[in-house]
N, C-alpha and C. Protein backbone atom coordinates (compact mmCIF):
# COMPACT_ATOMS: atom_id res chain seq x y z
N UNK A 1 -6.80 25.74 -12.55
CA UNK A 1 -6.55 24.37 -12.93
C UNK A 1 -5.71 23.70 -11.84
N UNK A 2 -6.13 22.45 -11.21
CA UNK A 2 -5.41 22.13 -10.62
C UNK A 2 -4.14 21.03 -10.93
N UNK A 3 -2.97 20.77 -10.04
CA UNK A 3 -1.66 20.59 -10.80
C UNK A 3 -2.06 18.99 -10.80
N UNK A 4 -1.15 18.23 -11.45
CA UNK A 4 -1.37 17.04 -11.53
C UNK A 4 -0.11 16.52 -10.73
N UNK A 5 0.15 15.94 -9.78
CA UNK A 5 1.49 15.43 -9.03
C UNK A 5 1.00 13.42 -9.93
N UNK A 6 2.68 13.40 -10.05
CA UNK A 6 3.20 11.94 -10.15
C UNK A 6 3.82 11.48 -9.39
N UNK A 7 4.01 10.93 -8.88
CA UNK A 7 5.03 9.70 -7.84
C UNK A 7 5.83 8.63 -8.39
N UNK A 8 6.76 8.44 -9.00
CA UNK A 8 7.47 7.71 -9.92
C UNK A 8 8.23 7.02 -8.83
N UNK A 9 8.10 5.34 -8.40
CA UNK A 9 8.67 4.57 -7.54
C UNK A 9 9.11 3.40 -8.56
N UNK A 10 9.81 2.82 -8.36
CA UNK A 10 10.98 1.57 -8.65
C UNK A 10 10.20 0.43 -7.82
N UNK A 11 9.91 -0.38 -8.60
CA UNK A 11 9.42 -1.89 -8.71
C UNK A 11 10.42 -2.57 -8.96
N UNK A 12 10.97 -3.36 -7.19
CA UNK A 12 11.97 -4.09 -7.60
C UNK A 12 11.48 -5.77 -7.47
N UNK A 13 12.37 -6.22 -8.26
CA UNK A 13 11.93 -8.01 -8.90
C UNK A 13 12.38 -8.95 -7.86
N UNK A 14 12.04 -8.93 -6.28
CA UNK A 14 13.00 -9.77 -5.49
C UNK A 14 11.93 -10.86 -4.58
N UNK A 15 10.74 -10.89 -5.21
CA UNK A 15 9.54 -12.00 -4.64
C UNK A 15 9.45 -11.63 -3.09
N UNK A 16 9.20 -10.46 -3.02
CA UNK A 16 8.57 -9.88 -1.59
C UNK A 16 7.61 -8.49 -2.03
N UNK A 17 6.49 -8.59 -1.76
CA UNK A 17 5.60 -7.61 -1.31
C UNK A 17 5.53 -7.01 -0.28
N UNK A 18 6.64 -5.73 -0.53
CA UNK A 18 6.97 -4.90 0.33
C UNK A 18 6.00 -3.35 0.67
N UNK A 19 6.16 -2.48 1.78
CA UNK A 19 5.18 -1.52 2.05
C UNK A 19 5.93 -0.46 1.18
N UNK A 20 5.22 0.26 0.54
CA UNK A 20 5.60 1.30 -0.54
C UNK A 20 6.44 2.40 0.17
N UNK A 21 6.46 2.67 1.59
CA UNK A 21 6.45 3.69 2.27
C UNK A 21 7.81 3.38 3.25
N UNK A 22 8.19 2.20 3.68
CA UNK A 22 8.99 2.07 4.75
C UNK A 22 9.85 0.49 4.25
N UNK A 23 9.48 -0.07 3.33
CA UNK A 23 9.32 -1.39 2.86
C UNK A 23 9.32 -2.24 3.76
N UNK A 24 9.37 -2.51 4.58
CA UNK A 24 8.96 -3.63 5.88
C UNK A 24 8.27 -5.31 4.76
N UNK A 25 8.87 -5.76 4.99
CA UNK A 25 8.24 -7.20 4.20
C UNK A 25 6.83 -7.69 4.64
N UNK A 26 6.15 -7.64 3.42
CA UNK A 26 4.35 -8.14 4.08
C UNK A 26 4.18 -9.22 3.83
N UNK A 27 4.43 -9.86 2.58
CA UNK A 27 4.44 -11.05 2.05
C UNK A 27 5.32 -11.40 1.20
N UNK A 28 5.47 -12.75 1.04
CA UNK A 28 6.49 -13.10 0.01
C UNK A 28 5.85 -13.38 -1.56
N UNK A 29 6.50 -13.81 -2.65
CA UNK A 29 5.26 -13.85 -3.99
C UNK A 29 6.09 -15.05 -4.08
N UNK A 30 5.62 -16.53 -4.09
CA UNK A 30 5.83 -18.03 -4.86
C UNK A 30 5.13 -17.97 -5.66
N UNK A 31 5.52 -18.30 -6.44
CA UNK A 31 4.52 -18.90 -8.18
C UNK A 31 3.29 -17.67 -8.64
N UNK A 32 3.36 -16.48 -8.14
CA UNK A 32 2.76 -15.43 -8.60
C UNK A 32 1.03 -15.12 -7.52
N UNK A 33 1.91 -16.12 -6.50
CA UNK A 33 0.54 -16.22 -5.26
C UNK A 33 1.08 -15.24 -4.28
N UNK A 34 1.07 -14.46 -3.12
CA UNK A 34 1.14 -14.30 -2.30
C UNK A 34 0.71 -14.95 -0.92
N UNK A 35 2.15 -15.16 0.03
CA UNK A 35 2.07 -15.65 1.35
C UNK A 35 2.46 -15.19 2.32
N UNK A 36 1.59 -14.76 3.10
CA UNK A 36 0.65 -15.33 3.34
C UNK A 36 -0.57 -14.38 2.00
N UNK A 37 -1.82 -14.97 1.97
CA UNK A 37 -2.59 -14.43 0.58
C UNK A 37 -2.85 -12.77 0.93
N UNK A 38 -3.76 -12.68 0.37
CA UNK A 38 -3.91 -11.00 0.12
C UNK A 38 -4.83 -10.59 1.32
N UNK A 39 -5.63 -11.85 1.52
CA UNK A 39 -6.90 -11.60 2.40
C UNK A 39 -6.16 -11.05 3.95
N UNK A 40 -5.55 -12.73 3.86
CA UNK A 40 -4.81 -12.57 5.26
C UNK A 40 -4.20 -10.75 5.90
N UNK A 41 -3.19 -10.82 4.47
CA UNK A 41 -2.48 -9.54 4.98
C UNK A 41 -3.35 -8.67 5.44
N UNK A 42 -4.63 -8.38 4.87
CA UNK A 42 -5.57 -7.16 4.65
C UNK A 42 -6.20 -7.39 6.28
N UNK A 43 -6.55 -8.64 6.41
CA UNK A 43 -7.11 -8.72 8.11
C UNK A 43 -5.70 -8.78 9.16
N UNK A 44 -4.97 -8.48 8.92
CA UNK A 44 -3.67 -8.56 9.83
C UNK A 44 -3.47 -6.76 9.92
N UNK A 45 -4.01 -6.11 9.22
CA UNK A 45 -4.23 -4.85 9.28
C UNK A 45 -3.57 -3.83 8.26
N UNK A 46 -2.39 -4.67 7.04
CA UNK A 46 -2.07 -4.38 6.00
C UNK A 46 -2.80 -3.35 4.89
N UNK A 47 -2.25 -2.22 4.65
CA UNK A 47 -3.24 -1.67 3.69
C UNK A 47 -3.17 -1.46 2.16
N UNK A 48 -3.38 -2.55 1.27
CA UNK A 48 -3.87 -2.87 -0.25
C UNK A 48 -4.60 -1.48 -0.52
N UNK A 49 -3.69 -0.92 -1.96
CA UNK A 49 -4.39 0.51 -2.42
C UNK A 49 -4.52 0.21 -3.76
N UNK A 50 -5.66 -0.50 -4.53
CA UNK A 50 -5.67 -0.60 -6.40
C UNK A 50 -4.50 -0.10 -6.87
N UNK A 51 -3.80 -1.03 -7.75
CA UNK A 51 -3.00 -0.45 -8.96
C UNK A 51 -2.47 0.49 -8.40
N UNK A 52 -1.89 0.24 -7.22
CA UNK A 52 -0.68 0.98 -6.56
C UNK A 52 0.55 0.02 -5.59
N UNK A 53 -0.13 -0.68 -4.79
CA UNK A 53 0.32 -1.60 -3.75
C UNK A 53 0.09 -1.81 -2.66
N UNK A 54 1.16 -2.08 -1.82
CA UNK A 54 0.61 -2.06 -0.35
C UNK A 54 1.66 -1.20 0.81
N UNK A 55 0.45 -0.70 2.02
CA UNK A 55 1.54 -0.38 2.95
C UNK A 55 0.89 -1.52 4.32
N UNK A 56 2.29 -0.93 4.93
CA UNK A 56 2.25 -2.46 6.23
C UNK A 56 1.40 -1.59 7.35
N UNK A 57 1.07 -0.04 7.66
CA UNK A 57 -0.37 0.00 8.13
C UNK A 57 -0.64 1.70 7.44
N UNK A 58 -1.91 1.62 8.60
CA UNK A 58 -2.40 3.44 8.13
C UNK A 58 -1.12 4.25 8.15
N UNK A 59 -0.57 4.09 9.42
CA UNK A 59 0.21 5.02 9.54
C UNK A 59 1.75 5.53 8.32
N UNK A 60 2.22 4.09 7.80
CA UNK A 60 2.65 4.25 6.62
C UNK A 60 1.92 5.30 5.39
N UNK A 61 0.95 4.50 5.66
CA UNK A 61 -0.09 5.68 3.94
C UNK A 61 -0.30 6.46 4.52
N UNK A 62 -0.48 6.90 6.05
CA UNK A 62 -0.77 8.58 6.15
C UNK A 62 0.57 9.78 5.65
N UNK A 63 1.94 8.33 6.24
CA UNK A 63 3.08 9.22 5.98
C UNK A 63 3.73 9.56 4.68
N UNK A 64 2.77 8.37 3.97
CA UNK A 64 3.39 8.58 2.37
C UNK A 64 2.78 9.63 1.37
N UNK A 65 1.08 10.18 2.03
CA UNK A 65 0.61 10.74 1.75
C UNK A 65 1.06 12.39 1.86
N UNK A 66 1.42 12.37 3.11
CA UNK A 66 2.21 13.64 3.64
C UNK A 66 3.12 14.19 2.94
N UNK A 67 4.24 12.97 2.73
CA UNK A 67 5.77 13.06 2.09
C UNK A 67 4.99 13.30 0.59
N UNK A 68 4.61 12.92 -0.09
CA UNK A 68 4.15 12.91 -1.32
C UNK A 68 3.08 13.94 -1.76
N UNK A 69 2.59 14.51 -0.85
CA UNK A 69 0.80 15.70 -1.03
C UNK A 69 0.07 15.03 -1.98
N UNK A 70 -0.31 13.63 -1.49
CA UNK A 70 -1.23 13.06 -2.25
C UNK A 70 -2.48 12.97 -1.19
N UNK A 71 -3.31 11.98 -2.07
CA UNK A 71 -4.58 11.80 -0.49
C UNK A 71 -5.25 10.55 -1.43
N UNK A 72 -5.05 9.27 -0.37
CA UNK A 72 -5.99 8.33 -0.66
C UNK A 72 -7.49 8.28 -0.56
N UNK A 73 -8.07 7.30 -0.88
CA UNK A 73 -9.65 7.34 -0.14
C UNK A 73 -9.67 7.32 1.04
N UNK A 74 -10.30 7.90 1.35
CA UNK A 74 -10.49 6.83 2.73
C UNK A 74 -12.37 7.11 3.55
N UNK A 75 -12.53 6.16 4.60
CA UNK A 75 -13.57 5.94 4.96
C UNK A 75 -14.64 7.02 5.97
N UNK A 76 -15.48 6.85 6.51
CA UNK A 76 -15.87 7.84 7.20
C UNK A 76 -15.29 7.93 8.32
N UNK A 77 -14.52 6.85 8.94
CA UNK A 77 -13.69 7.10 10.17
C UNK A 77 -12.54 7.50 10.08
N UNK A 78 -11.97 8.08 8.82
CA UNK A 78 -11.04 8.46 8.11
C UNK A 78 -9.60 7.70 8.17
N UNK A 79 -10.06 6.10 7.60
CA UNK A 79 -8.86 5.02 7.19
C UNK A 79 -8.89 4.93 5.74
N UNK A 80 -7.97 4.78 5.70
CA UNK A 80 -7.34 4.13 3.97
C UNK A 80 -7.87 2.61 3.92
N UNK A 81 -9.15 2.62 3.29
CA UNK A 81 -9.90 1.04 2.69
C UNK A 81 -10.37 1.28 1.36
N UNK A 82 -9.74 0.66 0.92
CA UNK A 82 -10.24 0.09 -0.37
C UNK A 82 -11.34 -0.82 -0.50
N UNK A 83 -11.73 -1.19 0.59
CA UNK A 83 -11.81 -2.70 0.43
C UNK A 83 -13.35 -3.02 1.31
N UNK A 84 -14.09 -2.40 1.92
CA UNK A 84 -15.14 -1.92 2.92
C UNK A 84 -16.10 -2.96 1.80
């Protein structure tokens, strides 16, 4: 059977969308929008993971993956996209 790992992180309330991994500021949240938007961040090279958050690049989610023994998706060129 294999084990089930959790990652239990703190969601803090301070209107910045920060990288899960290093927190580096990606965007700010006004009125429940993000700015710059979601798109932007994502073509600026930002990486959005479903119902998890964001890191500010691969190299963050490779390291959070490491620190944590988790493993995102990722693509055939082996990046973290959600989003292809």
């Amino acid at each position: 059977m294999r084990q089930t790992k959790i990652v239990v992180t703190s969601v803090e309330d301070d209107n910045f969308c920060k990288c899960r991994f290093c927190d580096k500021k990606i965007a700010e949240i006004k009125n429940d929008i993000m700015v710059p938007s979601a798109e932007e961040c994502y073509k600026n090279g930002n990486v959005p993971v479903p119902n998890f958050g964001w890191f500010c690049s691969q190299a963050c989610a490779v390291n959070y993956e490491t620190k944590f023994d988790i493993n995102f998706a990722k693509t055939k060129e082996g990046k973290i996209d959600y989003y292809l």
